[in-house]
PDB file of N, CA and C in Angstrom:
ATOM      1  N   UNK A   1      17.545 -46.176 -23.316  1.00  0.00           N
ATOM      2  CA  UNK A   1      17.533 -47.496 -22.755  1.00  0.00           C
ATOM      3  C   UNK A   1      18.313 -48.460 -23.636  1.00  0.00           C
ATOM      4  N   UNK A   2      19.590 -47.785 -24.245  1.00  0.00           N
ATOM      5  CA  UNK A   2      20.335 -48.684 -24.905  1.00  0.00           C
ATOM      6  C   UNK A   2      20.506 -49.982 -24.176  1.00  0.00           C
ATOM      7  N   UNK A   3      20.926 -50.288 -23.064  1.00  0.00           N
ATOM      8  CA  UNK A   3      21.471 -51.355 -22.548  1.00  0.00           C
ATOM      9  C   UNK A   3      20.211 -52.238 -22.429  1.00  0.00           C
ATOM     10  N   UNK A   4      19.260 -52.338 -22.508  1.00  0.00           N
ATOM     11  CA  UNK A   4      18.215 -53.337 -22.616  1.00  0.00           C
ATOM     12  C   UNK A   4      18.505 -53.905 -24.118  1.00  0.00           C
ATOM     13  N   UNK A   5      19.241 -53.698 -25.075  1.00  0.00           N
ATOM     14  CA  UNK A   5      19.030 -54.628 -26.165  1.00  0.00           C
ATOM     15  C   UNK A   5      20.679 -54.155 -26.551  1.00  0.00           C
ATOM     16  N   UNK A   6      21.159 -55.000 -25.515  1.00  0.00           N
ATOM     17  CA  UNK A   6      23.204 -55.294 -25.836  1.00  0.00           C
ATOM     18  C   UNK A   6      23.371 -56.320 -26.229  1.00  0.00           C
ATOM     19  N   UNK A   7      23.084 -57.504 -26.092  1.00  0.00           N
ATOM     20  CA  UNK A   7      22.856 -58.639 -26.467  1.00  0.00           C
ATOM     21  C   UNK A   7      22.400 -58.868 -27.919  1.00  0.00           C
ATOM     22  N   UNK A   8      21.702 -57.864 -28.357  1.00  0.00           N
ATOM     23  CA  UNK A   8      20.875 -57.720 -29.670  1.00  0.00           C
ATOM     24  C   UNK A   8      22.096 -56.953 -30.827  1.00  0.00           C
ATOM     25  N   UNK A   9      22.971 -56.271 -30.408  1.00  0.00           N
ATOM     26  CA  UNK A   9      23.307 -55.381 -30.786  1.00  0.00           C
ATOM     27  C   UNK A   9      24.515 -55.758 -31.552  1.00  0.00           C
ATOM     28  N   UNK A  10      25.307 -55.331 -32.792  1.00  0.00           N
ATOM     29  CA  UNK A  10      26.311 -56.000 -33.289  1.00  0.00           C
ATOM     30  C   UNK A  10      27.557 -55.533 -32.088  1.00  0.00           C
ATOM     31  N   UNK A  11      28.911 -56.332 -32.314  1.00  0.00           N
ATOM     32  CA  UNK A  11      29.624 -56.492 -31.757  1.00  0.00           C
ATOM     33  C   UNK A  11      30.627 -55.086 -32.311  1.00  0.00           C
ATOM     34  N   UNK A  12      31.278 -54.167 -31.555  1.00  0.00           N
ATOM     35  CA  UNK A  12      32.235 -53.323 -31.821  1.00  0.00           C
ATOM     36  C   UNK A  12      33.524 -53.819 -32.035  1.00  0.00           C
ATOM     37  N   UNK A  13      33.789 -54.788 -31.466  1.00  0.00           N
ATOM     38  CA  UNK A  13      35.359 -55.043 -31.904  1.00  0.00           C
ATOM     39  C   UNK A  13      35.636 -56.472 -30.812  1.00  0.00           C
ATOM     40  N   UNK A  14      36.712 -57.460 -30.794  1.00  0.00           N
ATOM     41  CA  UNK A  14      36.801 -58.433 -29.754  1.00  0.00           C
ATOM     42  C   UNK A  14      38.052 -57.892 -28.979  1.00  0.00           C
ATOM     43  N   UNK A  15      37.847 -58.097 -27.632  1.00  0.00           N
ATOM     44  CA  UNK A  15      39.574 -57.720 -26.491  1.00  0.00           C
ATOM     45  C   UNK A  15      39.500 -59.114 -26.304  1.00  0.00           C
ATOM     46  N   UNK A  16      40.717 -59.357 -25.270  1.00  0.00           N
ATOM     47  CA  UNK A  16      41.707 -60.513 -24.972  1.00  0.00           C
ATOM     48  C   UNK A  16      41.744 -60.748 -23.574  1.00  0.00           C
ATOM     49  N   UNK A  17      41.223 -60.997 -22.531  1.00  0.00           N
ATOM     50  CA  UNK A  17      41.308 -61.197 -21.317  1.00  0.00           C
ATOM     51  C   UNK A  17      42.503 -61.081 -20.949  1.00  0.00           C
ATOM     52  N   UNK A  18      43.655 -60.394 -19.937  1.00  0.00           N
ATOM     53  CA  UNK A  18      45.093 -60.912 -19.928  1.00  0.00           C
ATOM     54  C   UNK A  18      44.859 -61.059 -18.482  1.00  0.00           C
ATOM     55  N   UNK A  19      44.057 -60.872 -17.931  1.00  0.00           N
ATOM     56  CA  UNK A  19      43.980 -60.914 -16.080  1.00  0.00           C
ATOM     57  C   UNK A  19      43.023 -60.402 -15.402  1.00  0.00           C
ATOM     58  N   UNK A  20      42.731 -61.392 -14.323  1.00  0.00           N
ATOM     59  CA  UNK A  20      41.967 -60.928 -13.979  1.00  0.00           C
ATOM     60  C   UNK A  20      41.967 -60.896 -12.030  1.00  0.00           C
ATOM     61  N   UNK A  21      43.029 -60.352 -11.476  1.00  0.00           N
ATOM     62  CA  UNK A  21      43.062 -59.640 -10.392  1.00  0.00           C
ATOM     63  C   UNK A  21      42.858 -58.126 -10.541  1.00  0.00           C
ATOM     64  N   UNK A  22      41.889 -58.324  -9.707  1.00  0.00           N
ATOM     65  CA  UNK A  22      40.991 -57.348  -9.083  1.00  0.00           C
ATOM     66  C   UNK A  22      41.440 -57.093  -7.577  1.00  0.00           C
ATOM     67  N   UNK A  23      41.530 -55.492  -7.812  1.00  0.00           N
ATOM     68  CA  UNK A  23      42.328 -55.321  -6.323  1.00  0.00           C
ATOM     69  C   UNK A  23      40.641 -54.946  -5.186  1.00  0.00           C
ATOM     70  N   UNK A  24      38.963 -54.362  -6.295  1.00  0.00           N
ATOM     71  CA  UNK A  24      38.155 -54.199  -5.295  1.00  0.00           C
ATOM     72  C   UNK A  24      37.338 -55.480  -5.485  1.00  0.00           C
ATOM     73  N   UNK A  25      36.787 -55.375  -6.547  1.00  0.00           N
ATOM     74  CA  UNK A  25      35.829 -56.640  -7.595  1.00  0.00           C
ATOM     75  C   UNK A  25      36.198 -57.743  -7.205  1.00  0.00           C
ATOM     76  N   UNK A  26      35.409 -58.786  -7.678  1.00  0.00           N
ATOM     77  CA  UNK A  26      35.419 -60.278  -8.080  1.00  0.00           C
ATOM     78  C   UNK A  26      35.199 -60.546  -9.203  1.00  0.00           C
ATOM     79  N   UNK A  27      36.338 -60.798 -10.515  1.00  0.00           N
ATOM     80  CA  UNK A  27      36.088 -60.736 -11.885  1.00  0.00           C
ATOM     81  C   UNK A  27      36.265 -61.967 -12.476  1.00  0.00           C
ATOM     82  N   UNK A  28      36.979 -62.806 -11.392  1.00  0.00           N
ATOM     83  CA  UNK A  28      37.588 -64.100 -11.857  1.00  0.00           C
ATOM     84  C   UNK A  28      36.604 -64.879 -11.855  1.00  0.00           C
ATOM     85  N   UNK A  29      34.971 -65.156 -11.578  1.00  0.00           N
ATOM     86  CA  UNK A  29      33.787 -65.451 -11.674  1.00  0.00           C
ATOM     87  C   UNK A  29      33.351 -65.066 -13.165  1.00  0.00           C
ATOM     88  N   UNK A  30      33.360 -64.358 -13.735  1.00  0.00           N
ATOM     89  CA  UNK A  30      32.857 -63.786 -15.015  1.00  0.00           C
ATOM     90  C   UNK A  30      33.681 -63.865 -16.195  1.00  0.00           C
ATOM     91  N   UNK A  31      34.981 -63.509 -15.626  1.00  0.00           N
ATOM     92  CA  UNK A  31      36.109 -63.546 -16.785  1.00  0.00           C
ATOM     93  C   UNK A  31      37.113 -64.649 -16.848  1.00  0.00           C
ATOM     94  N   UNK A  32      37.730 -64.774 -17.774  1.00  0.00           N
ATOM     95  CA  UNK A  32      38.698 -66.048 -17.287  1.00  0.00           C
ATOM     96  C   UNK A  32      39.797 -65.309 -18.598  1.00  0.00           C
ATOM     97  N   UNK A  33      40.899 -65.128 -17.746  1.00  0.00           N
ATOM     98  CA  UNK A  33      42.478 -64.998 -18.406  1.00  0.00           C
ATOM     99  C   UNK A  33      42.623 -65.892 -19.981  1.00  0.00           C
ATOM    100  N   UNK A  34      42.674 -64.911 -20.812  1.00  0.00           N
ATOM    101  CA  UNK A  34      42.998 -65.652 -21.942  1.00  0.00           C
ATOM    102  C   UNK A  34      41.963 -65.935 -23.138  1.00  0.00           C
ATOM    103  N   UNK A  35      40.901 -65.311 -22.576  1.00  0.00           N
ATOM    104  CA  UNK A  35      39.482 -65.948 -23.538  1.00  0.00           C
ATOM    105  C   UNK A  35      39.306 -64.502 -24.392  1.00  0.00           C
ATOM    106  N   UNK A  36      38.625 -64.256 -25.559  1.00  0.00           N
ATOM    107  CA  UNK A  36      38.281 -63.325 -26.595  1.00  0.00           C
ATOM    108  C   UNK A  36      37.007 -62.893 -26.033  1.00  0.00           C
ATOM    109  N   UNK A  37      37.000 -62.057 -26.087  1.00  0.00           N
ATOM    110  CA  UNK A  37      34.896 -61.324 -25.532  1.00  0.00           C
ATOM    111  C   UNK A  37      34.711 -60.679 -26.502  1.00  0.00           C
ATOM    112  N   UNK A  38      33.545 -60.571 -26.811  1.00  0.00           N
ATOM    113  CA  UNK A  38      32.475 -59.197 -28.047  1.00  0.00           C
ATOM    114  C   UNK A  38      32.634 -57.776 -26.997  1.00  0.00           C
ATOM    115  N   UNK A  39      32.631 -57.014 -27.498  1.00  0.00           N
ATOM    116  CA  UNK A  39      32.633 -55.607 -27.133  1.00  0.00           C
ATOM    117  C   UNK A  39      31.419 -55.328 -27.464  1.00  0.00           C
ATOM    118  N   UNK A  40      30.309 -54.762 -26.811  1.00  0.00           N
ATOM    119  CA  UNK A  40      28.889 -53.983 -27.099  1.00  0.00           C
ATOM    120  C   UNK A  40      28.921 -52.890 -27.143  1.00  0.00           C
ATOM    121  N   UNK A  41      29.365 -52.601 -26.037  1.00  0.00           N
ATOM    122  CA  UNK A  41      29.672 -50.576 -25.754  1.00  0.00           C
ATOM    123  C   UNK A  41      30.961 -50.422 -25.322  1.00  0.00           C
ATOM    124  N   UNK A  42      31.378 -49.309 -25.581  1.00  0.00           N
ATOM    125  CA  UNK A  42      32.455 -49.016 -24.903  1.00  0.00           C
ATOM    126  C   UNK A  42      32.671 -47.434 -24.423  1.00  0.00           C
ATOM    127  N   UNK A  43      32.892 -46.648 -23.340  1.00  0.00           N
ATOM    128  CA  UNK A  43      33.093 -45.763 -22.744  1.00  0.00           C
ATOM    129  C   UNK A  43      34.974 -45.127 -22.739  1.00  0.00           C
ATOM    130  N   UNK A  44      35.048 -44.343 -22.109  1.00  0.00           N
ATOM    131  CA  UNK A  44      36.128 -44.402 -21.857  1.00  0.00           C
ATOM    132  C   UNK A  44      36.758 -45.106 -20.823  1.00  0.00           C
ATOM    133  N   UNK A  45      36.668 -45.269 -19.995  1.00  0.00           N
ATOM    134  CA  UNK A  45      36.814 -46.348 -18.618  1.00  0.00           C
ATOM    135  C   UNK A  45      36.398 -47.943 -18.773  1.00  0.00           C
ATOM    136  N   UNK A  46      35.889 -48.141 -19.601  1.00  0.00           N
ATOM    137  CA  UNK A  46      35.015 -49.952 -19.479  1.00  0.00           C
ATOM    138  C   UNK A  46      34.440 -49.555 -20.898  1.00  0.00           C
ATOM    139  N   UNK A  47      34.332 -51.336 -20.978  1.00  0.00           N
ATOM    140  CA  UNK A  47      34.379 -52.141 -21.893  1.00  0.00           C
ATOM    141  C   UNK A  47      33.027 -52.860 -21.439  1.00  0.00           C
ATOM    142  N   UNK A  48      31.729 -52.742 -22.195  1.00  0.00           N
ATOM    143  CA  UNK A  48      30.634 -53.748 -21.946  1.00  0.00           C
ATOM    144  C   UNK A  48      30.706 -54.903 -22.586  1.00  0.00           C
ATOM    145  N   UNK A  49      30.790 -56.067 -22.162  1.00  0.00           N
ATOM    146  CA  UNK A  49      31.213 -56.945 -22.743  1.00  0.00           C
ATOM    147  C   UNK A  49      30.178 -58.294 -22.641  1.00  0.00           C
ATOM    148  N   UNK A  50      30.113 -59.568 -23.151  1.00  0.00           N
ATOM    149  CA  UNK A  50      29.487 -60.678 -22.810  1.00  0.00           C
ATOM    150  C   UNK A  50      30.217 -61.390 -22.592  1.00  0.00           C
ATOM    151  N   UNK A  51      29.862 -61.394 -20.560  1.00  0.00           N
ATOM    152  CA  UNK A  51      30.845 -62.604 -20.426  1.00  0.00           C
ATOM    153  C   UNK A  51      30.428 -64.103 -20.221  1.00  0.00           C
ATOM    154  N   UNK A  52      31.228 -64.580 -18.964  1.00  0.00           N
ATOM    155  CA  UNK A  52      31.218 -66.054 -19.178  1.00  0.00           C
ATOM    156  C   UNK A  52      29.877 -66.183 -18.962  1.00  0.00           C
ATOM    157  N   UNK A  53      29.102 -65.417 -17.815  1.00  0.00           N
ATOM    158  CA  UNK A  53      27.884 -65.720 -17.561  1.00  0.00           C
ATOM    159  C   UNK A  53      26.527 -65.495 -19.096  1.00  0.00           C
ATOM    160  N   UNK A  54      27.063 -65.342 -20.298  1.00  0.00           N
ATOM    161  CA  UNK A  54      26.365 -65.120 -21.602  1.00  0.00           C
ATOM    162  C   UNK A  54      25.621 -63.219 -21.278  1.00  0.00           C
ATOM    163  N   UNK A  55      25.402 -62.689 -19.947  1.00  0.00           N
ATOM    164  CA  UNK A  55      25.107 -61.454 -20.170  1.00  0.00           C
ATOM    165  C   UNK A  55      25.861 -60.378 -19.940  1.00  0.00           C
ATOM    166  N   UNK A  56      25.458 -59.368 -19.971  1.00  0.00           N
ATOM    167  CA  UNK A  56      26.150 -57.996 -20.408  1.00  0.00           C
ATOM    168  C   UNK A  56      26.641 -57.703 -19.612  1.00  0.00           C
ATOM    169  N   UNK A  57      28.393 -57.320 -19.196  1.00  0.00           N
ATOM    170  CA  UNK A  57      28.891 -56.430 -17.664  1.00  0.00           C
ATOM    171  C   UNK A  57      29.523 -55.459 -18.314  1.00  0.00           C
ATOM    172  N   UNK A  58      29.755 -54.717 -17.703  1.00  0.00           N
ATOM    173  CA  UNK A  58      30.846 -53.641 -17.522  1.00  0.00           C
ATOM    174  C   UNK A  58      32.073 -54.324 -16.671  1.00  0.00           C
ATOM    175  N   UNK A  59      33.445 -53.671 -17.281  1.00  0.00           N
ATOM    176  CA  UNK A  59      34.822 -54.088 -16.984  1.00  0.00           C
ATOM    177  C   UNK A  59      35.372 -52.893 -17.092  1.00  0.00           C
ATOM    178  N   UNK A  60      36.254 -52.866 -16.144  1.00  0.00           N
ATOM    179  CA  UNK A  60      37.702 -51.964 -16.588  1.00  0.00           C
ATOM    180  C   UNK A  60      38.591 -52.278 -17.614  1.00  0.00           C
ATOM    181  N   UNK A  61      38.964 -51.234 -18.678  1.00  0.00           N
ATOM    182  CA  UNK A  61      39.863 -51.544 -19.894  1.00  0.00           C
ATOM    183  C   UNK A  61      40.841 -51.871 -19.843  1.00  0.00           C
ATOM    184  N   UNK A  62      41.848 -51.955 -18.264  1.00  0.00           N
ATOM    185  CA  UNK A  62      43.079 -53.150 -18.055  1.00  0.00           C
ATOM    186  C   UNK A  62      42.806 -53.627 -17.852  1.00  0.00           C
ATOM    187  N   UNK A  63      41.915 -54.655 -17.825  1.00  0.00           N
ATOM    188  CA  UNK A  63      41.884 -56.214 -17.749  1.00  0.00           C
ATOM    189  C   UNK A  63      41.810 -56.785 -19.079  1.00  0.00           C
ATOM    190  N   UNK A  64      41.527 -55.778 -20.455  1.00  0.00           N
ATOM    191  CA  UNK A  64      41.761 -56.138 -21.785  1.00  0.00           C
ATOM    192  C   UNK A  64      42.856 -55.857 -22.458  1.00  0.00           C
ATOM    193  N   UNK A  65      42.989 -56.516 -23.934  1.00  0.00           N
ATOM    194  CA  UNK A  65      43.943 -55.831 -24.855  1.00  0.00           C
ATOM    195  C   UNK A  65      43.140 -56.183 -26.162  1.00  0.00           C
ATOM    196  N   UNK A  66      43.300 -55.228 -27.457  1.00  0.00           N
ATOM    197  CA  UNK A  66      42.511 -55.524 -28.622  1.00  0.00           C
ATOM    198  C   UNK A  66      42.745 -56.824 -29.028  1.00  0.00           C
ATOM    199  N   UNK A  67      41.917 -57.928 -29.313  1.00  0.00           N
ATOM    200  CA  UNK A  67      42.250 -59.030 -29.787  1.00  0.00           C
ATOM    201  C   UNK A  67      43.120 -59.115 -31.490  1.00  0.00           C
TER     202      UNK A  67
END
């Protein structure tokens, strides 16, 4: 039950927002082009991140770059 304490958890590294069109999603609600995020987890596919809303999502790793 890792993901109940992501928020708690130190940060892995910061990415870089570079965009956020979404060809299925709605990301432009959560993310905004250009801003730094904490990394919590990371998979191979996504990036758990804290976004604008202050809690934990999952993202696809093109919508980042390492800050």
């Amino acid at each position: 039950m890792i993901h109940l304490k992501w928020n708690e958890r130190e940060t892995v590294k910061k990415v870089k927002c570079v965009h956020t069109d979404a060809k299925k999603y709605i990301v432009n609600q959560k993310l905004t082009a250009g801003s730094v995020y904490e990394v919590k987890n990371e998979t191979e596919e996504f990036y758990f991140i804290v976004d604008n809303s202050g809690r934990v999502g999952g993202f696809y790793k093109d919508y980042f770059v390492d800050a």
